[in-house]
Protein backbone atom coordinates (compact mmCIF):
# COMPACT_ATOMS: atom_id res chain seq x y z
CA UNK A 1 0.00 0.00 0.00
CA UNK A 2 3.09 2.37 1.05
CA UNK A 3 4.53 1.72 -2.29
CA UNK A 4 1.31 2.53 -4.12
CA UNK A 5 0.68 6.06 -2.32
CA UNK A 6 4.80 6.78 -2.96
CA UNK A 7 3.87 6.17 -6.90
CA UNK A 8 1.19 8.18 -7.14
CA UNK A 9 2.89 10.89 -5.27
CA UNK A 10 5.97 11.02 -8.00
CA UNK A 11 3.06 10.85 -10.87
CA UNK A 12 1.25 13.46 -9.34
CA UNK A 13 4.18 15.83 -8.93
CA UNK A 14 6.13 14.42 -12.44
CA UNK A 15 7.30 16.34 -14.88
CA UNK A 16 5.71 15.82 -18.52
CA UNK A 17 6.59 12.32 -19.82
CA UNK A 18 8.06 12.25 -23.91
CA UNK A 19 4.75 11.71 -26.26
CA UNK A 20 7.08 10.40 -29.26
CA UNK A 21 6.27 7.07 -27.93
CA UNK A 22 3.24 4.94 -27.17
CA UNK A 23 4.32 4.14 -23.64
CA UNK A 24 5.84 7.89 -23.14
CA UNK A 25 1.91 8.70 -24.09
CA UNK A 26 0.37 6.69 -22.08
CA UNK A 27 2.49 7.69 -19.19
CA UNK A 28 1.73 11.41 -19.96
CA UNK A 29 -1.86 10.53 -19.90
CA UNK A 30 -1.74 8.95 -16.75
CA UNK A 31 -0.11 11.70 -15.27
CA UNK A 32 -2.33 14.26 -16.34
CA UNK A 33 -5.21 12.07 -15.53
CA UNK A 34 -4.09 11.86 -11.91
CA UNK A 35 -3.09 15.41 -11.89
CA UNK A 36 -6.62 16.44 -13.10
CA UNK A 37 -8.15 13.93 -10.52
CA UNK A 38 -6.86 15.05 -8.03
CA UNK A 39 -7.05 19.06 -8.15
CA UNK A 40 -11.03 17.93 -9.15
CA UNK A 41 -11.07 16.46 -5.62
CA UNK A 42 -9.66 19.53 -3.85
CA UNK A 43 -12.21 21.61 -5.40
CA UNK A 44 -14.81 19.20 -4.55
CA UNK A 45 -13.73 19.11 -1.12
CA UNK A 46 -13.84 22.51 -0.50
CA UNK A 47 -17.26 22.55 -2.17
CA UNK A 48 -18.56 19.85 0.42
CA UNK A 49 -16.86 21.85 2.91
CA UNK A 50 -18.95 24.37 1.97
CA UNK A 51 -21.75 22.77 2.05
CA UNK A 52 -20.94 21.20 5.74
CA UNK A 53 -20.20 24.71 6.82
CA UNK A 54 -22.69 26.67 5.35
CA UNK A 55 -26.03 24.57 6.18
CA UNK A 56 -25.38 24.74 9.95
CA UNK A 57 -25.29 28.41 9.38
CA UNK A 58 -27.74 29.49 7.06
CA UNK A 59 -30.60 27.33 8.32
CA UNK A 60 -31.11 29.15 11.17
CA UNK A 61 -30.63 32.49 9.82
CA UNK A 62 -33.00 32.02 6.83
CA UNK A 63 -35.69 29.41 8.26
CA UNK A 64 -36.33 26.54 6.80
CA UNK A 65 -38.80 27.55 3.82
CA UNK A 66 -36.08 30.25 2.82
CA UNK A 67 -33.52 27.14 2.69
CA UNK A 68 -36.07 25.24 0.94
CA UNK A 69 -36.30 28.08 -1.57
CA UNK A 70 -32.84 28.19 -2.20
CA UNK A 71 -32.31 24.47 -2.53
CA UNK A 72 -35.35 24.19 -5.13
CA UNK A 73 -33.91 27.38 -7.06
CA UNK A 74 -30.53 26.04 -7.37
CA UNK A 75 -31.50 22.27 -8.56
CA UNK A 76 -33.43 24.25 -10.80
CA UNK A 77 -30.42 26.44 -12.26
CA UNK A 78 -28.51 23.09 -11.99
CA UNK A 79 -31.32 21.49 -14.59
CA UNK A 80 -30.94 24.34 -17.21
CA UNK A 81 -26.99 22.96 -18.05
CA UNK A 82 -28.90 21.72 -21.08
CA UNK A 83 -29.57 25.13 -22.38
CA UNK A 84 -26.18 25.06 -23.99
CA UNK A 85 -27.80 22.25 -26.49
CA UNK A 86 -24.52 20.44 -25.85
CA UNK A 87 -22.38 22.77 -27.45
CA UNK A 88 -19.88 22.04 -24.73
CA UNK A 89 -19.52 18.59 -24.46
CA UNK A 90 -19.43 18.78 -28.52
CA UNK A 91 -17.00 21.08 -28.19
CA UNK A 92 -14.55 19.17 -26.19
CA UNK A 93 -15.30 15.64 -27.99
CA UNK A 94 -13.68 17.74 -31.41
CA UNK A 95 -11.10 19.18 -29.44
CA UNK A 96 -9.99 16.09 -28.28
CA UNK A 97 -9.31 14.70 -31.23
CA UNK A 98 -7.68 18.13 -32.25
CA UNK A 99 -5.67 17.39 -29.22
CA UNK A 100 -4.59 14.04 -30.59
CA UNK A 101 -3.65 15.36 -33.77
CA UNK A 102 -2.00 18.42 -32.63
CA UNK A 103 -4.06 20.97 -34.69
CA UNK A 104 -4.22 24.07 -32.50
CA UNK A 105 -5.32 25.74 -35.65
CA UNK A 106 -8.66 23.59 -36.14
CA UNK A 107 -9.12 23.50 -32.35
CA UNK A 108 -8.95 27.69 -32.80
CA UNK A 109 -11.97 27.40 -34.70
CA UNK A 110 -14.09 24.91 -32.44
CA UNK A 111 -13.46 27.44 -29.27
CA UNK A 112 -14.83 30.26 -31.22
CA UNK A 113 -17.41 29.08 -32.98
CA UNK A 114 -18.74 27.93 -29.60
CA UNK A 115 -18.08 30.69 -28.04
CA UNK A 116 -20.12 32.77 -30.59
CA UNK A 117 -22.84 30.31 -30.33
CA UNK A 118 -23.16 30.57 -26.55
CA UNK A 119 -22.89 33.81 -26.27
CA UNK A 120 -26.30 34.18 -28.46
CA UNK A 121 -27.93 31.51 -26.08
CA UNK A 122 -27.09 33.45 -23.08
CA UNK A 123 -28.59 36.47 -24.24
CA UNK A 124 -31.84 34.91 -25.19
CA UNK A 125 -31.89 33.48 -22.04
CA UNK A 126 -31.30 36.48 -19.87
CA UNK A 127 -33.39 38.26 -22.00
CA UNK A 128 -36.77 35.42 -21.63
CA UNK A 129 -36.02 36.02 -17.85
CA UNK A 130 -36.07 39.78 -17.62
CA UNK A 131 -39.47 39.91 -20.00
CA UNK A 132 -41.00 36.61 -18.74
CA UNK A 133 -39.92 35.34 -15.38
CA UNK A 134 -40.44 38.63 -13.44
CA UNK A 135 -44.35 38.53 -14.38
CA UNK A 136 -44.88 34.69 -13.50
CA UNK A 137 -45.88 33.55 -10.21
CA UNK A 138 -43.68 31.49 -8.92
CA UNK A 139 -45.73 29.80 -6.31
CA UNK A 140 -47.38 27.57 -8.83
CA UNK A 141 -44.52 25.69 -8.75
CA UNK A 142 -42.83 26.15 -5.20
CA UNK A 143 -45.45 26.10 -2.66
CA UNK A 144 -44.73 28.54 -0.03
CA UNK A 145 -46.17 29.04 3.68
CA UNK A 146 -45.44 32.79 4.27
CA UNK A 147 -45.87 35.79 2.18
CA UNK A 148 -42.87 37.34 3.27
CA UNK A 149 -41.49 35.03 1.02
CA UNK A 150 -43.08 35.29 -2.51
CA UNK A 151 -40.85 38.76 -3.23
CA UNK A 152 -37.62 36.71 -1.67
CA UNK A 153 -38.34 33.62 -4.20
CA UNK A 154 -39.31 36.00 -7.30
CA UNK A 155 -35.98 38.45 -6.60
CA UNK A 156 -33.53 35.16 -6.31
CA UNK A 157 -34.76 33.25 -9.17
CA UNK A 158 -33.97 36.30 -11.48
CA UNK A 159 -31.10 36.86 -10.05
CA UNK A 160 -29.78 33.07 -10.13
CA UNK A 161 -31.12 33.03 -13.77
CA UNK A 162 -29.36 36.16 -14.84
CA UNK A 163 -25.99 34.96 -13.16
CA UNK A 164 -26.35 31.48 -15.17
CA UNK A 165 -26.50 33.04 -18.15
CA UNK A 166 -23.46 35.36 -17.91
CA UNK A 167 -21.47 32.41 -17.11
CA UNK A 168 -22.63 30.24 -19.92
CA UNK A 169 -20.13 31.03 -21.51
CA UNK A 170 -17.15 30.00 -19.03
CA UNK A 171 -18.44 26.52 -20.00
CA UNK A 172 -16.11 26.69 -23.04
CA UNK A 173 -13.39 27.98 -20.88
CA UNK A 174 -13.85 24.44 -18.75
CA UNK A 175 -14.47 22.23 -21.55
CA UNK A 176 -11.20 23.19 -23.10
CA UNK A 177 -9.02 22.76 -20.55
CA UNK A 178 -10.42 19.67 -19.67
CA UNK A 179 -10.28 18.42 -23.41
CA UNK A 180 -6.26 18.99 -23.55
CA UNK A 181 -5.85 17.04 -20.46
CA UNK A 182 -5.55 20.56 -18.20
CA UNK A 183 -8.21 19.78 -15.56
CA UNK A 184 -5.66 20.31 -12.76
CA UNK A 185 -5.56 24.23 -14.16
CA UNK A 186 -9.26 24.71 -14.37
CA UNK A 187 -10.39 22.67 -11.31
CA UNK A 188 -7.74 24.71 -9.59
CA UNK A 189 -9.70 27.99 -10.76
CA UNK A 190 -13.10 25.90 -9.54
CA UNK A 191 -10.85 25.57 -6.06
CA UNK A 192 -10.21 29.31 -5.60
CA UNK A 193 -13.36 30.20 -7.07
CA UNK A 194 -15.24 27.91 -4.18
CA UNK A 195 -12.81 29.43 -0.80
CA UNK A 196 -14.38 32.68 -2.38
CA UNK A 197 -17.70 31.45 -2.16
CA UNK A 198 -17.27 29.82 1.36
CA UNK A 199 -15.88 33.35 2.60
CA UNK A 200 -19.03 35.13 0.61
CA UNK A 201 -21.32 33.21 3.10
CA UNK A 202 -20.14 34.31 6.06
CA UNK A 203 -19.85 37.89 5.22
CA UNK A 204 -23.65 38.07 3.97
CA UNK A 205 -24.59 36.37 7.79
CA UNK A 206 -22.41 39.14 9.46
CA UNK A 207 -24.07 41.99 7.67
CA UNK A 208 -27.73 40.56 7.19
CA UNK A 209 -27.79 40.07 3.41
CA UNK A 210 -31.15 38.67 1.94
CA UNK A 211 -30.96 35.23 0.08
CA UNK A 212 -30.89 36.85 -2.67
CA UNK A 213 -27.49 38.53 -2.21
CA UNK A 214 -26.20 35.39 -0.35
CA UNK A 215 -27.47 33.45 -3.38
CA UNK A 216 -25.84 35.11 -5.99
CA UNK A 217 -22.21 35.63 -4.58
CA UNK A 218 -22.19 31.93 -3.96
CA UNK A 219 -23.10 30.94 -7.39
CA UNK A 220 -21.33 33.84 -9.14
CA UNK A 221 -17.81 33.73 -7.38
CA UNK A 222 -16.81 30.49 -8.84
CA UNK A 223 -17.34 31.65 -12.45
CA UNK A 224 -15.95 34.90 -11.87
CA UNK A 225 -12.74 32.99 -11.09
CA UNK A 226 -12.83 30.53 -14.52
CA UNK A 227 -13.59 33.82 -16.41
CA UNK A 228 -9.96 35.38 -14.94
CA UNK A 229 -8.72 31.60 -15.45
CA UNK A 230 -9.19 31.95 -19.15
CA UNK A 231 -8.49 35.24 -19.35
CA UNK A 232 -4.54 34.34 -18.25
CA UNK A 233 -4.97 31.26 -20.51
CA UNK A 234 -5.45 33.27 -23.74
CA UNK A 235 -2.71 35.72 -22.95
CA UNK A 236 -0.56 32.32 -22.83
CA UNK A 237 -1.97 30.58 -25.60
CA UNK A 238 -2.95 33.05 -28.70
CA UNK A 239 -4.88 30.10 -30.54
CA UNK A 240 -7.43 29.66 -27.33
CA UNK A 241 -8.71 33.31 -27.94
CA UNK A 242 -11.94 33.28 -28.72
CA UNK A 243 -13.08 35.77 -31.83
CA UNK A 244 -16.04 36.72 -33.91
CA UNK A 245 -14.01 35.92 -36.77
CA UNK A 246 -12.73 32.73 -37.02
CA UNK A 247 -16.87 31.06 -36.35
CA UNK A 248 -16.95 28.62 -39.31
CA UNK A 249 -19.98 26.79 -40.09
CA UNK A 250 -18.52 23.44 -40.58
CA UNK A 251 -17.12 23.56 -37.13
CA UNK A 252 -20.62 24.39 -35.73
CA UNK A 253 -22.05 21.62 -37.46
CA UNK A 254 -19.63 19.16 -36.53
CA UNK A 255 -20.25 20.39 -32.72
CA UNK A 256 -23.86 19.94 -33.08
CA UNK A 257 -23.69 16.95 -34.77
CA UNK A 258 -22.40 15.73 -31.59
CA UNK A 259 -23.90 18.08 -29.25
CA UNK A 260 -27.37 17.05 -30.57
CA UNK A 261 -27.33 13.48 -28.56
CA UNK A 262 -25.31 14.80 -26.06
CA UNK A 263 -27.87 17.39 -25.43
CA UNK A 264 -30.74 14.78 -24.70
CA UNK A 265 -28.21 12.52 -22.23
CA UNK A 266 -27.20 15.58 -20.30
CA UNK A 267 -31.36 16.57 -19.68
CA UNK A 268 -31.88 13.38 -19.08
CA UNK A 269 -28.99 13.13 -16.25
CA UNK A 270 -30.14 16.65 -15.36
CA UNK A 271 -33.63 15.41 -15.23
CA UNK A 272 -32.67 13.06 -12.52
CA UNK A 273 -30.45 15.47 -10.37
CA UNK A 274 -32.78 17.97 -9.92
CA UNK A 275 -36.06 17.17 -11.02
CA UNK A 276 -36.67 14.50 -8.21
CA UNK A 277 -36.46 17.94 -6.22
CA UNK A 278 -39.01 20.06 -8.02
CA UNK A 279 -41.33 17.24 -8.11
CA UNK A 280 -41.03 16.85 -4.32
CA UNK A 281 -41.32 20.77 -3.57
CA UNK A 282 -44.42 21.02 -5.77
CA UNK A 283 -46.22 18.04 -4.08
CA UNK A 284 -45.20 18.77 -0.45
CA UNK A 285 -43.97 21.91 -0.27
CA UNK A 286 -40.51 24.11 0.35
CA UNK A 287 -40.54 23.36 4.38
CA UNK A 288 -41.28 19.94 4.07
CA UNK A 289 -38.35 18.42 1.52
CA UNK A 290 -35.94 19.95 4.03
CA UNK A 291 -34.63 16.60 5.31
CA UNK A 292 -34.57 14.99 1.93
CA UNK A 293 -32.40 18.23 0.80
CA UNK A 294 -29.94 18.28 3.28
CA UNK A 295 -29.68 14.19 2.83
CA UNK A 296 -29.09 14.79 -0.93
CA UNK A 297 -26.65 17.26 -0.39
CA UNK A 298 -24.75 15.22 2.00
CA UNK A 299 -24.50 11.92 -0.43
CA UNK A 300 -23.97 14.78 -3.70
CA UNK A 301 -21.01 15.94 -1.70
CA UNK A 302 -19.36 12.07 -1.64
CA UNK A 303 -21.05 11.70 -4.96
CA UNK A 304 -19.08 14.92 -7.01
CA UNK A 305 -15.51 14.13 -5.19
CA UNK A 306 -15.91 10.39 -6.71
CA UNK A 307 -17.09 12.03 -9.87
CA UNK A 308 -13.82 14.04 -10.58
CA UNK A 309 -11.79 10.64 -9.64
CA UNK A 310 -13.28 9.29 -12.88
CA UNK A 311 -13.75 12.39 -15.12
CA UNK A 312 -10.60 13.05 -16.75
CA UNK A 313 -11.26 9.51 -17.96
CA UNK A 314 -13.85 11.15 -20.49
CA UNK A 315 -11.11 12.89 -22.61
CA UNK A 316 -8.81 10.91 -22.25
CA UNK A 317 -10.64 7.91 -23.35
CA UNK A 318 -11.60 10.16 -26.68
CA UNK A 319 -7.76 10.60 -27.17
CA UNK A 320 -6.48 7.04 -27.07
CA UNK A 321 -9.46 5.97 -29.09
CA UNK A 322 -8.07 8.51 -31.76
CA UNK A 323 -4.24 6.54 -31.15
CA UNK A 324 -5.80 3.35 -31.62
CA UNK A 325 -4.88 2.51 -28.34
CA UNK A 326 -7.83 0.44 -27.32
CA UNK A 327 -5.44 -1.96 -25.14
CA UNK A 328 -5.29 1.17 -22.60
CA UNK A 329 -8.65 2.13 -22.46
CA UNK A 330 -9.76 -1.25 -21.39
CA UNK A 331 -7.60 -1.68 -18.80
CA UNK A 332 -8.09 1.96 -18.01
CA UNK A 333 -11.99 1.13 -17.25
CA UNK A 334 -11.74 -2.12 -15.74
CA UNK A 335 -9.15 -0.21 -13.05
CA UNK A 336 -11.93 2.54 -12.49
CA UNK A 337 -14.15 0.08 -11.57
CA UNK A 338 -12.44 -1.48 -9.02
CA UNK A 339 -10.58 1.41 -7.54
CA UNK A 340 -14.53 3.16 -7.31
CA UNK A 341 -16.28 0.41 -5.72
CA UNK A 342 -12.94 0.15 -2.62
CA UNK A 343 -13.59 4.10 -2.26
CA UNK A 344 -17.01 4.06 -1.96
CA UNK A 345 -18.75 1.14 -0.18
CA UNK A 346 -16.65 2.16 3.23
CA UNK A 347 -18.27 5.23 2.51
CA UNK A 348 -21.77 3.39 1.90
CA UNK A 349 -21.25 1.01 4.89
CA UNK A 350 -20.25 3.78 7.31
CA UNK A 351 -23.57 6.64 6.53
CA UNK A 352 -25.97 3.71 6.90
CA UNK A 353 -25.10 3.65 11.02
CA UNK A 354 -24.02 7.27 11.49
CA UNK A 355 -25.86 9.27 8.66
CA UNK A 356 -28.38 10.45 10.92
CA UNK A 357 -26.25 11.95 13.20
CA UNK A 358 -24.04 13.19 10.71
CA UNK A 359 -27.23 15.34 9.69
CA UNK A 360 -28.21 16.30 13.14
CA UNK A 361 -24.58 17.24 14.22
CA UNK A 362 -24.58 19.35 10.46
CA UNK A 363 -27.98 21.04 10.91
CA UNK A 364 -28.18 21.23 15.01
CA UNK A 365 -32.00 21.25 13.34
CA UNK A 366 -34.27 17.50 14.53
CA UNK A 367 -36.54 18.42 11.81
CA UNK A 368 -33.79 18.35 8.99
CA UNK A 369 -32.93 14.81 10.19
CA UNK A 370 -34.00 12.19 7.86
CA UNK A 371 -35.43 8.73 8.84
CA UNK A 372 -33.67 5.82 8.33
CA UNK A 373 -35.32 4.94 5.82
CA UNK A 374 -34.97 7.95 3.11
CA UNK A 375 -31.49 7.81 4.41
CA UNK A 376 -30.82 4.24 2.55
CA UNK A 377 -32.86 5.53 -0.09
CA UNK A 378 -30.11 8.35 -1.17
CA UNK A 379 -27.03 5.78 -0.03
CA UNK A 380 -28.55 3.56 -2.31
CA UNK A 381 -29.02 6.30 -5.20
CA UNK A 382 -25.49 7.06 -4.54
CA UNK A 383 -24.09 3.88 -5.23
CA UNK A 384 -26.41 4.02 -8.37
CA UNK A 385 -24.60 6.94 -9.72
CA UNK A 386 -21.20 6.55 -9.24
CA UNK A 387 -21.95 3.92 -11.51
CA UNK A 388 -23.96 5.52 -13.93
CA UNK A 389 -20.38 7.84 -13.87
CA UNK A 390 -18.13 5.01 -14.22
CA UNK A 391 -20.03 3.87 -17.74
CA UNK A 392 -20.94 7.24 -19.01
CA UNK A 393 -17.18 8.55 -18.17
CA UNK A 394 -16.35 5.23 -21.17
CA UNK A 395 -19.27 6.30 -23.30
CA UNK A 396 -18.87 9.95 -23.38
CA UNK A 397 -14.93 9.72 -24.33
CA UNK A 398 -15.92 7.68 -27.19
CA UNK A 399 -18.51 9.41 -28.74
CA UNK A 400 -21.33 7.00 -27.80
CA UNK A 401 -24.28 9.25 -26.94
CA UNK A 402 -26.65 7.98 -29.71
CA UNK A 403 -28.00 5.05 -26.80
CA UNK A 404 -27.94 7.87 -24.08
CA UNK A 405 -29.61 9.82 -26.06
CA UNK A 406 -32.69 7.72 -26.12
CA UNK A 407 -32.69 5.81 -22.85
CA UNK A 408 -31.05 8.28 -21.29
CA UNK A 409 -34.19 11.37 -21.61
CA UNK A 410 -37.62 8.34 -22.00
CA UNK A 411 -36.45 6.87 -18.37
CA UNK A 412 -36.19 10.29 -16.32
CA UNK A 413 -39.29 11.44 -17.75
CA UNK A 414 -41.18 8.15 -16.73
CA UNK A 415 -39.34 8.43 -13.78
CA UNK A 416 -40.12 11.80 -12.66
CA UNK A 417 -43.78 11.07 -13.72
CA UNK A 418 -44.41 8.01 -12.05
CA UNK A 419 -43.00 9.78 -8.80
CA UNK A 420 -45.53 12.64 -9.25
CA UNK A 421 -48.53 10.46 -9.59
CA UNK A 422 -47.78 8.35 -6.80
CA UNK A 423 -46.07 10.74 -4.36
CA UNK A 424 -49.65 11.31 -2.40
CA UNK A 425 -49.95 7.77 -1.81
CA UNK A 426 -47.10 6.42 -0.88
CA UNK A 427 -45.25 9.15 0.26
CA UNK A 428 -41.61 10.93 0.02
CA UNK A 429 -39.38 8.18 0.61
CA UNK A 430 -41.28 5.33 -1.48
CA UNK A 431 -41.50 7.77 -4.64
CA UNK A 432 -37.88 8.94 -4.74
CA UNK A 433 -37.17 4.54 -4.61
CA UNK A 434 -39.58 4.81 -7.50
CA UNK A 435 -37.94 7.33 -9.56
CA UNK A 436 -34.11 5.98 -8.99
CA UNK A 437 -35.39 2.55 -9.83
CA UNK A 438 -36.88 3.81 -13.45
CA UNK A 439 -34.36 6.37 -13.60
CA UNK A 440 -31.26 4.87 -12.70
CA UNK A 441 -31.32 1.25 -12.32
CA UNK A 442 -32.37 0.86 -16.00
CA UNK A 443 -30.14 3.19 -17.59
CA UNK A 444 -27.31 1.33 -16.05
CA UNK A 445 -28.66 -1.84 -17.62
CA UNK A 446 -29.28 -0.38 -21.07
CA UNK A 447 -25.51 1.47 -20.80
CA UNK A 448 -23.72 -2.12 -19.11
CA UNK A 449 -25.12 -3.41 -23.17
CA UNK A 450 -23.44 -0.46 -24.85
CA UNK A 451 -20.13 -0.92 -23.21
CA UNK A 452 -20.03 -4.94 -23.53
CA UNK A 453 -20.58 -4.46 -27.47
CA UNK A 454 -17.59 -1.99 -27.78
CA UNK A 455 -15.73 -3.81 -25.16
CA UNK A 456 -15.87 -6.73 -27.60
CA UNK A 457 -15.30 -4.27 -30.62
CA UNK A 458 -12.01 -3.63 -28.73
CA UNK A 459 -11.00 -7.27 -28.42
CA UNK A 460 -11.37 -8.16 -32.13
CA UNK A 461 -9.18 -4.57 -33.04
CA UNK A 462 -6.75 -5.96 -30.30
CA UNK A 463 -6.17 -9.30 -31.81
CA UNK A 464 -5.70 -7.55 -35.44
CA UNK A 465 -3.08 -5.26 -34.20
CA UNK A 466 -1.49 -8.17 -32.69
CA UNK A 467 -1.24 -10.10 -35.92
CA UNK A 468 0.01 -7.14 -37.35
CA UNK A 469 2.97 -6.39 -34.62
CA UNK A 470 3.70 -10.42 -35.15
């Protein structure tokens, strides 16, 4: 085990490894893989110890329907990632092959293009919410208790909505960077941009802000910092700047092509995040899905620092597959599902005896602790999804989003239905059960197919290099 830490350690803190080579490239991918993996968990980390910081603090001083409010507004900002209509993840699927073929010039013209092409979304978007979300009542779809509270949910959903779309943008900032195996650089922007947003909190307590203020500055911060990120990363790199231009057509068809199917997987996985939320608010109200919000946000928090173990997989999975190295990337997944399942079942194991109290020593609040029950609910979605990661992380890098696509949006929808109909009668914890079970449990089935048929793709291209080499 010593020896094991000792060599990640040296990988972690290597210098770049000679590409000229297949081994001197795989090397260099494992070390930016690990580099990228492990900056992702330090910004995750300080974003769960955020959250574990800020809950005890801003429950009491908001109530709980104003915490409700802000939990339902931010799943819902979290849902509208599909509003990009998957530029960015088509965006970094082209640049990784850019990135195998060394065509900064090409790669130029993918960053602009979507950069032009997001910037038009995110003005429509701030526009439809200064003109149409400021006259709709909000309370048709967040129940609320007080009227105090209707101005404090209209004024923060603007807000949030506004702040989304200036950073729409930033996306292509992230995508990059994490498409030319960078992730260490732009999850240590995500890192500085969270410590921000952790200090933010505490400043709005000490001098009363409203949510509204406390709100924004925690959701803003963090893209404030990838904006000056990318800034310093086009005064470094001349062919990353983003202009007017060099938008080209062919490039934006090439990103939609793929951003098309990637558009429907990524609603359908945002479907599932946040929805379950929304459909719980509307039914029972902002007070009342306080203990299933502060559960979820506990098992998110071990769910996103597993997530960034496994997510500089996704390019550079799309970059061997453009070296033909197919040997790699099936060793590469079979080692992230082992190493996944030893991180996170004495994780799983350990919340089902002290999860309750972890909640009750978080919130100092009895009503934000969960029962037992609701609490094995989300330990078991958990599990659920860091699976759901481990597959899509395979899929994603290679470009198979046509499956996803289909299974990926028909099962949250029947998922998030069927918990809406029955959530009267049979109550919180039996309908979330009921929507991971559509919504997860199948899509893993339907995704284990995909990745056995291109897992035995692999073998057959395997044996032909072989015969090849011999």
């Amino acid at each position: 085990m010593f020896n094991k830490i000792t060599g990640l350690v040296k990988v972690l803190f290597s210098k770049p490894i000679d590409t000229s080579t297949e081994e001197g490239r795989s090397k260099e991918r494992a070390r930016k893989i690990a580099q990228s993996a492990a900056m992702g968990m330090v910004a995750k980390l300080l974003n769960v110890l955020s959250g574990l910081i800020t809950v005890p603090i801003t429950l009491p001083y908001l109530g709980v329907e104003q915490f409700g409010i802000w939990m339902a507004l931010t799943g819902f900002v979290a849902f509208l990632v599909f509003s990009d209509f998957g530029l960015s993840i088509g965006l970094k699927s082209c640049l990784a092959k850019t990135f195998a073929e060394n065509d900064q010039s090409k790669a130029g013209l993918y960053i602009s293009t979507t950069f032009v092409l997001l910037v038009g979304i995110a003005f429509v978007l701030a526009l439809f919410t200064v003109l149409i979300i400021t006259n709709i009542d909000l309370q048709g779809v967040i129940k609320l208790q007080s009227i105090e509270n209707q101005d404090v949910l209209q004024n923060t959903a603007v807000t949030l909505l506004i702040i989304f779309s200036l950073g729409m943008p930033s996306a292509v900032i992230h995508r990059t960077l994490e498409a030319y195996q960078l992730g260490a650089i732009a999850n240590s922007a995500i890192a500085i941009g969270r410590l921000f947003s952790l200090f933010s909190i505490f400043l709005c307590v000490y001098t009363n802000q409203s949510l509204t203020v406390m709100a924004s500055f925690y959701m803003g911060l963090p893209l404030l910092s990838m904006y000056i990120c990318g800034f310093w990363m086009c005064v470094k790199n001349k062919w990353m700047r983003p202009s007017v231009s060099k938008y080209n057509k062919i490039c934006a068809g090439e990103i939609f092509a793929i951003g098309k199917l990637a558009l429907s997987a990524q609603l359908g996985a945002s479907m599932m995040s946040t929805g379950p939320l929304l459909v719980l608010s509307s039914v029972f109200g902002a007070a009342a899905i306080t203990p299933y919000a502060i559960t979820k946000r506990m098992f998110d928090a071990v769910t996103m620092v597993l997530s960034e173990f496994l997510y500089p997989l996704w390019p550079a999975y799309g970059e061997a597959a453009a070296r033909n190295d197919f040997k790699w990337i099936k060793e590469t997944f079979k080692k992230s599902v082992v190493m996944s399942l030893m991180l996170f079942l004495p994780i799983f194991v350990l919340l089902s005896f002290i999860g309750q109290d972890v909640i009750y020593l978080w919130s100092h609040d009895t009503s934000a602790v969960p029962s037992w029950f609701l609490l094995m609910v989300c330990n078991i979605w958990t599990l659920l999804l860091l699976l759901v990661r481990i597959l899509s992380m395979f899929l994603n890098g290679l470009n198979q989003f046509k499956g996803q696509a289909v299974y990926g949006l028909i099962l949250p929808f029947l998922a998030l239905l069927s918990g809406w109909l029955m959530s009267d009668s049979i109550g919180m914890p039996l309908s979330i059960l009921l929507m991971i079970f559509v919504g997860e449990l199948l899509r893993i089935l339907f995704m284990s197919i995909e990745v056995k048929g291109m897992m035995t793709k692999f073998n057959k291209k395997i044996d032909a290099q072989n015969k090849v080499k011999f």
